[in-house]
ModelCIF file with pLDDT and N, C-alpha, C, O atoms, coordinates in Angstrom:
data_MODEL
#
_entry.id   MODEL 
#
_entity.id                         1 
_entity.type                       polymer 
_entity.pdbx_number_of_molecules   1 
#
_entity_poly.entity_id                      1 
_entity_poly.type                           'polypeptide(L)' 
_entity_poly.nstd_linkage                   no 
_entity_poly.nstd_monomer                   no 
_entity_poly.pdbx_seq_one_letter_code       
;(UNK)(UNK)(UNK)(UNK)(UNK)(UNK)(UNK)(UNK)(UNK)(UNK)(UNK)(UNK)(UNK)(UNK)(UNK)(UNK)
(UNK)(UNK)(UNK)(UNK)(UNK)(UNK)(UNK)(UNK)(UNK)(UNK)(UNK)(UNK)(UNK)(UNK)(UNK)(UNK)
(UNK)(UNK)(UNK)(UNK)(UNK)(UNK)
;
_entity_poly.pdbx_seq_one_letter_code_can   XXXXXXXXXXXXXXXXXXXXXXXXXXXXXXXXXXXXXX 
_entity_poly.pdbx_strand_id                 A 
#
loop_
_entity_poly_seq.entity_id 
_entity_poly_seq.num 
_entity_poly_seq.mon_id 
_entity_poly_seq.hetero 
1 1  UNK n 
1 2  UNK n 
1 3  UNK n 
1 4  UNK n 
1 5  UNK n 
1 6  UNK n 
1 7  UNK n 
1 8  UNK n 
1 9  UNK n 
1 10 UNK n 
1 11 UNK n 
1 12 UNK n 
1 13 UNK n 
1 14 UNK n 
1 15 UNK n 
1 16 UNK n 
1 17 UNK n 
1 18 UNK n 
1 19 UNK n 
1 20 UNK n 
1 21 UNK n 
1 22 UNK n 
1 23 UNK n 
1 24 UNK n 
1 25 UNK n 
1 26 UNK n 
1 27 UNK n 
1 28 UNK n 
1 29 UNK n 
1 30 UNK n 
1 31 UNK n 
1 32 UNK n 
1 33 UNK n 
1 34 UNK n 
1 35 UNK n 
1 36 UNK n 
1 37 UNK n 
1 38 UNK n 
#
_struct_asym.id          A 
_struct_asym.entity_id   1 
#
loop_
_ma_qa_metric.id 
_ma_qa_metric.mode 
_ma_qa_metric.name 
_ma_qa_metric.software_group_id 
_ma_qa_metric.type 
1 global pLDDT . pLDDT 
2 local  pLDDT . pLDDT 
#
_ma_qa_metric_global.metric_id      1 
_ma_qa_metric_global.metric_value   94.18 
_ma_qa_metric_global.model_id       1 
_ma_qa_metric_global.ordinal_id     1 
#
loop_
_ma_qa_metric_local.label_asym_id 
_ma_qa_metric_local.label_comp_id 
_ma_qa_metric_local.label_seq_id 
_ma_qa_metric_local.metric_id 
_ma_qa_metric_local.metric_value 
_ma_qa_metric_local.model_id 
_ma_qa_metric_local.ordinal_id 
A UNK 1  2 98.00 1 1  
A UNK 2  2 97.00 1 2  
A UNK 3  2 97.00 1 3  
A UNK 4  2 98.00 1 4  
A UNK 5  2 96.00 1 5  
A UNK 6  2 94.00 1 6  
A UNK 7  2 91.00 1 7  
A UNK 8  2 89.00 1 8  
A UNK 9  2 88.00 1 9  
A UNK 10 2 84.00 1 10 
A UNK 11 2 86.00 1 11 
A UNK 12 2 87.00 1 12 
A UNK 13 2 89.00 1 13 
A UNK 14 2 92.00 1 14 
A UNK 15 2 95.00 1 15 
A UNK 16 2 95.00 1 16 
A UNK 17 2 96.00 1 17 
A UNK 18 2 97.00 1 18 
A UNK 19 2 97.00 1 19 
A UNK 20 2 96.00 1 20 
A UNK 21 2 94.00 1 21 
A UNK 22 2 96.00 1 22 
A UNK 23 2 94.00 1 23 
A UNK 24 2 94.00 1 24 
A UNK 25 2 96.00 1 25 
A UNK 26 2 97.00 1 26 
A UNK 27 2 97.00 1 27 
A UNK 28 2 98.00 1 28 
A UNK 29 2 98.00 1 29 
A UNK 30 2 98.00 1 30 
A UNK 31 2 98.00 1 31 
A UNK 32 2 97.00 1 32 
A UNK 33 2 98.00 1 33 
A UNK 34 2 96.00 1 34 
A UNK 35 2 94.00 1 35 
A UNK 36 2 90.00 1 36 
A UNK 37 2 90.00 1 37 
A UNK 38 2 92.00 1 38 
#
loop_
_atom_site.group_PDB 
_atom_site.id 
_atom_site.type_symbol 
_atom_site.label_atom_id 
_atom_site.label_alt_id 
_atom_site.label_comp_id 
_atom_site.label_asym_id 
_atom_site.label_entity_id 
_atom_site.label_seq_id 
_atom_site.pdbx_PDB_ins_code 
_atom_site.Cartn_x 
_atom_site.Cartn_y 
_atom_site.Cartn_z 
_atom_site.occupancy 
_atom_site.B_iso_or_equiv 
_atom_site.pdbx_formal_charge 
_atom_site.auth_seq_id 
_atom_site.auth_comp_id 
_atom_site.auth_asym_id 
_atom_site.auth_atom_id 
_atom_site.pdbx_PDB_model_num 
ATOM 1   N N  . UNK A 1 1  ? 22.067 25.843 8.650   1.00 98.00 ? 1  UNK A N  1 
ATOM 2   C CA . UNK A 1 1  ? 21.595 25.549 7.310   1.00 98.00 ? 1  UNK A CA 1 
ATOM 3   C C  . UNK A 1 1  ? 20.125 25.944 7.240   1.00 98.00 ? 1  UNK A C  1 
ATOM 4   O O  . UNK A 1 1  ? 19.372 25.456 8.082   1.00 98.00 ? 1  UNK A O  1 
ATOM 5   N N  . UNK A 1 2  ? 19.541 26.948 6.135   1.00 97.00 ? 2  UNK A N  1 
ATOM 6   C CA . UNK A 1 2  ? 18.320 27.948 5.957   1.00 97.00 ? 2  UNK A CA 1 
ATOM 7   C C  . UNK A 1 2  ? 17.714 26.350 5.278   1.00 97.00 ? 2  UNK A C  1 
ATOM 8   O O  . UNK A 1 2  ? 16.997 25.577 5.913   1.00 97.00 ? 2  UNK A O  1 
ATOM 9   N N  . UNK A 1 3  ? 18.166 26.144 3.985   1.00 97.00 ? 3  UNK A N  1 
ATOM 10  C CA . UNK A 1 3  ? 17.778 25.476 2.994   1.00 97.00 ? 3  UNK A CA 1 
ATOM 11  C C  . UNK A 1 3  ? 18.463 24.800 2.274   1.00 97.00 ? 3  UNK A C  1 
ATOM 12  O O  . UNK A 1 3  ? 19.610 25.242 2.218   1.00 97.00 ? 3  UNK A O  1 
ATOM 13  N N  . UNK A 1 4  ? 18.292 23.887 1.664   1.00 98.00 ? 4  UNK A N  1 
ATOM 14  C CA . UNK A 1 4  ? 18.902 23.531 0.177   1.00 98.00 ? 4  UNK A CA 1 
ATOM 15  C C  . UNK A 1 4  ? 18.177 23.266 -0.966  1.00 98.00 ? 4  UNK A C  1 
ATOM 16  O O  . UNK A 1 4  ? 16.997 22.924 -0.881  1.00 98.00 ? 4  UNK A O  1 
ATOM 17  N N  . UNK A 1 5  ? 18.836 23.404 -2.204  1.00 96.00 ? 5  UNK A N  1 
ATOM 18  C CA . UNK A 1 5  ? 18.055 23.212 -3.734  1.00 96.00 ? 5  UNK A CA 1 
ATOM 19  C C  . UNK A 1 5  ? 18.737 22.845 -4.267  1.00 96.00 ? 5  UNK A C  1 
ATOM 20  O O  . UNK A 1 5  ? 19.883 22.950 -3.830  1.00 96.00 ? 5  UNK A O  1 
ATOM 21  N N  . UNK A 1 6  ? 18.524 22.167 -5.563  1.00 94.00 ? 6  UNK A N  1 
ATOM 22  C CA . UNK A 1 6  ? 19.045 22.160 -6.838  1.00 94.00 ? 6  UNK A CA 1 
ATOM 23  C C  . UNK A 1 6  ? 18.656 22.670 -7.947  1.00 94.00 ? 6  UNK A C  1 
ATOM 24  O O  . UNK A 1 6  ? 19.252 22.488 -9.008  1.00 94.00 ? 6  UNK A O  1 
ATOM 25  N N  . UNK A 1 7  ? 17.440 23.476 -7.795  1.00 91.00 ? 7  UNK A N  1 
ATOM 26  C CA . UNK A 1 7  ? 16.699 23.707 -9.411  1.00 91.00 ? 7  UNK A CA 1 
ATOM 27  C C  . UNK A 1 7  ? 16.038 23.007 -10.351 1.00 91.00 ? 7  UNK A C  1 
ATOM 28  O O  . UNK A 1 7  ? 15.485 23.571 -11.295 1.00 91.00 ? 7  UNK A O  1 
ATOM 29  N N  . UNK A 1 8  ? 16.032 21.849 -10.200 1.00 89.00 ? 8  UNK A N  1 
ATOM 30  C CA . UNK A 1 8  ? 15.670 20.376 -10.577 1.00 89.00 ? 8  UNK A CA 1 
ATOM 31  C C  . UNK A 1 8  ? 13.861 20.156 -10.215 1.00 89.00 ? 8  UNK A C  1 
ATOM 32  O O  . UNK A 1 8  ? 13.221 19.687 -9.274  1.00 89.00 ? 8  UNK A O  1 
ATOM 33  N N  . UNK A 1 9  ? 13.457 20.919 -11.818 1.00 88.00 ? 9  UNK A N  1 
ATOM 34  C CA . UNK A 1 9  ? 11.982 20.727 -12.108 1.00 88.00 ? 9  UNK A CA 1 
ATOM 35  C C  . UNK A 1 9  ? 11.126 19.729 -11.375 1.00 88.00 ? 9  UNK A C  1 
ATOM 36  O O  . UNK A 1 9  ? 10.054 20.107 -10.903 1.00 88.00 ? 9  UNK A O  1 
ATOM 37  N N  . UNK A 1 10 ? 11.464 18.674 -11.266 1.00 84.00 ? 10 UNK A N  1 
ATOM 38  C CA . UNK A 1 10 ? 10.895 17.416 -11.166 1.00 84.00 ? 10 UNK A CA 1 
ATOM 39  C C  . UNK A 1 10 ? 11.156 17.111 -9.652  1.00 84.00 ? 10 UNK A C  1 
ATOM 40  O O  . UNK A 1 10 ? 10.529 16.290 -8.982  1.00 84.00 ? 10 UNK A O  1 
ATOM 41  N N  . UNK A 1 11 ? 12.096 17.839 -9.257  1.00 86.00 ? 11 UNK A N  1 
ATOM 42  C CA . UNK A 1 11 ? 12.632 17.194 -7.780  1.00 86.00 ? 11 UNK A CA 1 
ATOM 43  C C  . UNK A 1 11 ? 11.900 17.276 -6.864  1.00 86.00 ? 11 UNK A C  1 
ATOM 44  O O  . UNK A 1 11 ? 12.173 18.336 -6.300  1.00 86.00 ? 11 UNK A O  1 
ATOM 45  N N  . UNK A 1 12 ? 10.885 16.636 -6.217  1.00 87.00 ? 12 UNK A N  1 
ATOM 46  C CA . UNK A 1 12 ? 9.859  17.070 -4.750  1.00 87.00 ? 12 UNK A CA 1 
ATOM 47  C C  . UNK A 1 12 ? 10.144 17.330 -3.627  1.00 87.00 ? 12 UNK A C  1 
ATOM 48  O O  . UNK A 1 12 ? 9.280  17.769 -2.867  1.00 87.00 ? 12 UNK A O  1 
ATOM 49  N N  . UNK A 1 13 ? 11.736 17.083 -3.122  1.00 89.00 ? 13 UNK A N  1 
ATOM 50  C CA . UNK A 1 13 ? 12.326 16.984 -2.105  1.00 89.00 ? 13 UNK A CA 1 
ATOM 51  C C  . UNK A 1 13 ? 12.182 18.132 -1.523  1.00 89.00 ? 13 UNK A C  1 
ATOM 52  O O  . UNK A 1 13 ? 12.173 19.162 -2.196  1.00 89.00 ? 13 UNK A O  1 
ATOM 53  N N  . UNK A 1 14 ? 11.992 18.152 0.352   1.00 92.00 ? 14 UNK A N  1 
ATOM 54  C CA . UNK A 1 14 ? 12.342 19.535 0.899   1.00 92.00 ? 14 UNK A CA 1 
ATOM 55  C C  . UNK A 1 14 ? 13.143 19.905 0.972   1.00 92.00 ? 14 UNK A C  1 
ATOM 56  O O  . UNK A 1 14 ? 14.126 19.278 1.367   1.00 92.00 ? 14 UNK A O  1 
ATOM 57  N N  . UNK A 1 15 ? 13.159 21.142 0.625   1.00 95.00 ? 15 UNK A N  1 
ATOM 58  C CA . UNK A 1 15 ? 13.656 22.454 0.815   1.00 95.00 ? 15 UNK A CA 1 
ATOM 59  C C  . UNK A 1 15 ? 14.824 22.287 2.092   1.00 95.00 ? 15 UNK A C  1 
ATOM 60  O O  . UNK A 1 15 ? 16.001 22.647 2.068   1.00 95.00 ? 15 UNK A O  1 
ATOM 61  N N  . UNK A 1 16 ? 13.920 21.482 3.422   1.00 95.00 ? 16 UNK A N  1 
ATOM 62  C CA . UNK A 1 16 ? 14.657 21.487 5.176   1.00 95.00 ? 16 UNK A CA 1 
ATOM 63  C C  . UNK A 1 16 ? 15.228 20.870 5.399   1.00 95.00 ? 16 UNK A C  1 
ATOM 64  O O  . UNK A 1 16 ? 15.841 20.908 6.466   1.00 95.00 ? 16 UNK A O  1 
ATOM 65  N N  . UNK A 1 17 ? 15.456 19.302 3.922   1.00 96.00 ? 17 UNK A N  1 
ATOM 66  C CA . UNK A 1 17 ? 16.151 18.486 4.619   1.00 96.00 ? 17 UNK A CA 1 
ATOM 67  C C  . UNK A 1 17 ? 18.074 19.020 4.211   1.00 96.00 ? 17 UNK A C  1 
ATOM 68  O O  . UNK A 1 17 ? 18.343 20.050 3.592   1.00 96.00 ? 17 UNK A O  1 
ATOM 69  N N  . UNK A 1 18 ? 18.898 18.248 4.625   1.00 97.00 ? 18 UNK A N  1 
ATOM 70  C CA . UNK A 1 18 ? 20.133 18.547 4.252   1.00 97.00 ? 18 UNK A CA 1 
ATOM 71  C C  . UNK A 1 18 ? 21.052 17.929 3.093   1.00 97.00 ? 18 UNK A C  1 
ATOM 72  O O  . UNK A 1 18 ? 22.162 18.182 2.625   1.00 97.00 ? 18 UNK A O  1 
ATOM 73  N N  . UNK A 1 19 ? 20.339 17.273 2.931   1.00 97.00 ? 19 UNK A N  1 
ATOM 74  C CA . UNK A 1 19 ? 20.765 16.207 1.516   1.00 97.00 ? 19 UNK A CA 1 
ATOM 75  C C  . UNK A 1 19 ? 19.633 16.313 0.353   1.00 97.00 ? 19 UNK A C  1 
ATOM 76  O O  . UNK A 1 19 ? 18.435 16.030 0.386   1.00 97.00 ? 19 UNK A O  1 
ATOM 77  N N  . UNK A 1 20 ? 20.594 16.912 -0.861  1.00 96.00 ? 20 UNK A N  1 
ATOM 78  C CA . UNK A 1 20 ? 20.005 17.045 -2.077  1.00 96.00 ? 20 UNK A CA 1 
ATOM 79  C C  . UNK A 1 20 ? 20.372 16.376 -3.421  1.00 96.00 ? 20 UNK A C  1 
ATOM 80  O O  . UNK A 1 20 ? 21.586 16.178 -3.479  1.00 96.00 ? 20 UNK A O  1 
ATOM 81  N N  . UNK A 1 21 ? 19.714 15.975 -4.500  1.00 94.00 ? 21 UNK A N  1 
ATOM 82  C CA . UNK A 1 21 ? 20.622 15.637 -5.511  1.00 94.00 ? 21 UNK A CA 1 
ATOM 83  C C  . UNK A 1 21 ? 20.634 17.116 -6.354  1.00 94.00 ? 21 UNK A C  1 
ATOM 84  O O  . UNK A 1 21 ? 19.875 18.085 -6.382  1.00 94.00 ? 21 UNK A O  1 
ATOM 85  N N  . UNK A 1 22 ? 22.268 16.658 -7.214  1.00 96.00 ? 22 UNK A N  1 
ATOM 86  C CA . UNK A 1 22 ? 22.466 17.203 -7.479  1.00 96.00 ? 22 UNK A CA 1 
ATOM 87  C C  . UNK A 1 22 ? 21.738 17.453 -9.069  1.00 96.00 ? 22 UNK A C  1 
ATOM 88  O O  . UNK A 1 22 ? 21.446 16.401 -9.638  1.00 96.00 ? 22 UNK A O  1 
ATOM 89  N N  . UNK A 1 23 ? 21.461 18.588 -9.735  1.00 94.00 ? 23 UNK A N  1 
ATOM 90  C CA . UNK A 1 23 ? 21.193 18.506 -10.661 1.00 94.00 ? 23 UNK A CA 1 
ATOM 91  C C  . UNK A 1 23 ? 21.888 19.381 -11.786 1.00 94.00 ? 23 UNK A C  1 
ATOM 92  O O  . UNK A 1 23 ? 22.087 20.587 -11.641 1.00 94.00 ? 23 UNK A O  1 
ATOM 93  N N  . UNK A 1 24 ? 22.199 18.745 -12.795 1.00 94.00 ? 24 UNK A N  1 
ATOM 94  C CA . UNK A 1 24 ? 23.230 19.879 -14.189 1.00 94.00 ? 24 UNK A CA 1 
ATOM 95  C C  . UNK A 1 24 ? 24.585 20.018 -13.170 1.00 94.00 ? 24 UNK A C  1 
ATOM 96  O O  . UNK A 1 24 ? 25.339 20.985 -13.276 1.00 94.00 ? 24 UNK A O  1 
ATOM 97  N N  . UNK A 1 25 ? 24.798 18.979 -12.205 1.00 96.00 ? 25 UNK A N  1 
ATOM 98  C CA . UNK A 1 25 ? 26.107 18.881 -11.369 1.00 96.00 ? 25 UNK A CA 1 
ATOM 99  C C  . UNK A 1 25 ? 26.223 20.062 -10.315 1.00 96.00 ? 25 UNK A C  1 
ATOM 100 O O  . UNK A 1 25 ? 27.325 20.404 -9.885  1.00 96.00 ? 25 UNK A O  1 
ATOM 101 N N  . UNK A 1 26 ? 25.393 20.489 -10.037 1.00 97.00 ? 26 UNK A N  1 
ATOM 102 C CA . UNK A 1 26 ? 25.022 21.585 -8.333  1.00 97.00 ? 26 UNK A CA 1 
ATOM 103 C C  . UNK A 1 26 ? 23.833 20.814 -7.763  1.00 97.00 ? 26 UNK A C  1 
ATOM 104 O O  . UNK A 1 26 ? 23.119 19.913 -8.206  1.00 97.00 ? 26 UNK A O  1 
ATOM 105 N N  . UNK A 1 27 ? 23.880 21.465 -6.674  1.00 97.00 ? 27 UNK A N  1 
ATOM 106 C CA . UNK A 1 27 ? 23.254 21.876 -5.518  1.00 97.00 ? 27 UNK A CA 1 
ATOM 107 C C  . UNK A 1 27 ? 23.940 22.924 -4.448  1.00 97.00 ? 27 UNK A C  1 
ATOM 108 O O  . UNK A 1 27 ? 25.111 23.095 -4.110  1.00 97.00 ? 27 UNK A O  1 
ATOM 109 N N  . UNK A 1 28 ? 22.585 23.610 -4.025  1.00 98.00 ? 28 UNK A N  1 
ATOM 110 C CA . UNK A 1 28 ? 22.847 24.564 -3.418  1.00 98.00 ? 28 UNK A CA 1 
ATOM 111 C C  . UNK A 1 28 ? 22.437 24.866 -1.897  1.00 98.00 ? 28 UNK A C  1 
ATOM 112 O O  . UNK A 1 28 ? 21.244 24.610 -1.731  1.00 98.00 ? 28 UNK A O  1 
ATOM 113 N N  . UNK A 1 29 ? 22.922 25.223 -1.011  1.00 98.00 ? 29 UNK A N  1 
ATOM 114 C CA . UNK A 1 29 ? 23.258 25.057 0.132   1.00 98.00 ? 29 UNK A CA 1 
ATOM 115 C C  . UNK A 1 29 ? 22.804 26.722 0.965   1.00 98.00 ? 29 UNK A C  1 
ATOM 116 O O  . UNK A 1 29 ? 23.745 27.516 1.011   1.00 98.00 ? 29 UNK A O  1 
ATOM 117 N N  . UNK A 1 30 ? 21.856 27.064 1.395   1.00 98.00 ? 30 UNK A N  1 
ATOM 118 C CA . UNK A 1 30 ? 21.176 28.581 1.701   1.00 98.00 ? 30 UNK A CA 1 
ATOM 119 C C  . UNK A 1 30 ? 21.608 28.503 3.432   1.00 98.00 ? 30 UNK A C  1 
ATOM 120 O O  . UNK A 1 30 ? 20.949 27.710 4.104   1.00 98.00 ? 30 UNK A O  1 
ATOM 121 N N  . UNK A 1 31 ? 22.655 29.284 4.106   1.00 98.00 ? 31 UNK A N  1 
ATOM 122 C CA . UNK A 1 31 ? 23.136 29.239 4.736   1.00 98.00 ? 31 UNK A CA 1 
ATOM 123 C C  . UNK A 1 31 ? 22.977 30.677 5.922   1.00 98.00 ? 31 UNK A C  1 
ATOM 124 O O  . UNK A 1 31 ? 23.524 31.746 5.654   1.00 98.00 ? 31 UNK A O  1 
ATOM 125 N N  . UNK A 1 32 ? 22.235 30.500 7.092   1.00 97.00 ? 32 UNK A N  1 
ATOM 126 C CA . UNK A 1 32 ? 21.965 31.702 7.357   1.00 97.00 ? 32 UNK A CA 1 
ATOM 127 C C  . UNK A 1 32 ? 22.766 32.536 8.997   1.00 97.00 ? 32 UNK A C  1 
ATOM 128 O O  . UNK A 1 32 ? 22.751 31.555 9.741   1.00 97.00 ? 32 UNK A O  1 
ATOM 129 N N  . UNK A 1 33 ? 23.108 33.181 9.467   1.00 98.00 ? 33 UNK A N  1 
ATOM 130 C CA . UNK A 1 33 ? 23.897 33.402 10.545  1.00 98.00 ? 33 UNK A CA 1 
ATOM 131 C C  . UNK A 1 33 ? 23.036 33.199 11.683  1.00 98.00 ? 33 UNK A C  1 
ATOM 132 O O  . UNK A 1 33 ? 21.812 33.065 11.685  1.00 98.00 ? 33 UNK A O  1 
ATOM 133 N N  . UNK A 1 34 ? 23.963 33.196 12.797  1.00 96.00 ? 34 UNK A N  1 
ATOM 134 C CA . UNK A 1 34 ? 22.934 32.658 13.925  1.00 96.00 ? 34 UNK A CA 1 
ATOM 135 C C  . UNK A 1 34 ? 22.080 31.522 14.154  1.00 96.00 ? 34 UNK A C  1 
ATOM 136 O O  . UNK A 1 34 ? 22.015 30.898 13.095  1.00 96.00 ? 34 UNK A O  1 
ATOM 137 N N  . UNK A 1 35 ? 21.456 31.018 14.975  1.00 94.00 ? 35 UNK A N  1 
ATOM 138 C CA . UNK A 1 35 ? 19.910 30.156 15.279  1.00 94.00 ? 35 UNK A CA 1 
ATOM 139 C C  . UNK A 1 35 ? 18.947 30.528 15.410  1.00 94.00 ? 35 UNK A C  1 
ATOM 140 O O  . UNK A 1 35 ? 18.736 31.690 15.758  1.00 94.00 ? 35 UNK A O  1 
ATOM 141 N N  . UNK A 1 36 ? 17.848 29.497 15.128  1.00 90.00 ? 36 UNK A N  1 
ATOM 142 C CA . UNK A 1 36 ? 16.327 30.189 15.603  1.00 90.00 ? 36 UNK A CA 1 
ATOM 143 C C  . UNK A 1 36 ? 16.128 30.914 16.686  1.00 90.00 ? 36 UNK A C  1 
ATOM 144 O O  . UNK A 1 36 ? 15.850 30.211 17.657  1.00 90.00 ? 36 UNK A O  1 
ATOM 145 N N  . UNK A 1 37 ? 16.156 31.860 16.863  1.00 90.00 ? 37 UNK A N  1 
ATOM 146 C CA . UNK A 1 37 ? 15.636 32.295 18.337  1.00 90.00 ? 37 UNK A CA 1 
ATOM 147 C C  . UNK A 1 37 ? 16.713 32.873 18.873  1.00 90.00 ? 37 UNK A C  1 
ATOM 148 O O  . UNK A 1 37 ? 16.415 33.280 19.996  1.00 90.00 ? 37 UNK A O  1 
ATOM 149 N N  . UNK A 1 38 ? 17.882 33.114 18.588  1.00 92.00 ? 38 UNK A N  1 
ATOM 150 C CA . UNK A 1 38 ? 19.199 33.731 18.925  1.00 92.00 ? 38 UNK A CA 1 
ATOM 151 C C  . UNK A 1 38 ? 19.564 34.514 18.167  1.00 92.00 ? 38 UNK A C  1 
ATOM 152 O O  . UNK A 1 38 ? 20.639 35.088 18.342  1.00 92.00 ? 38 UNK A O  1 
#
C-alpha cells in the first residue's frame, strides 16, 4: 500500500496511514508492486 485518499477538502489525515474516511462514498487505495528496497 503507496497511499490512500479520499478527496475530502477538509480531511488532514495522512496520506501513509491505511484507514481513510470515506468521502461522496469513496476512498481510494494507491497500490504499488513490490517493497521498499526490493
Amino acid at each position: 500500500l503507496e497511499a490512500v485518499g479520499s478527496g475530502d477538502p477538509i480531511d488532514p489525515s495522512s496520506f501513509k496511514q491505511p484507514d481513510r474516511k470515506t468521502y461522496r462514498g469513496r476512498a481510494t487505495a494507491i497500490v504499488r508492486p513490490g517493497r521498499a528496497g526490493e
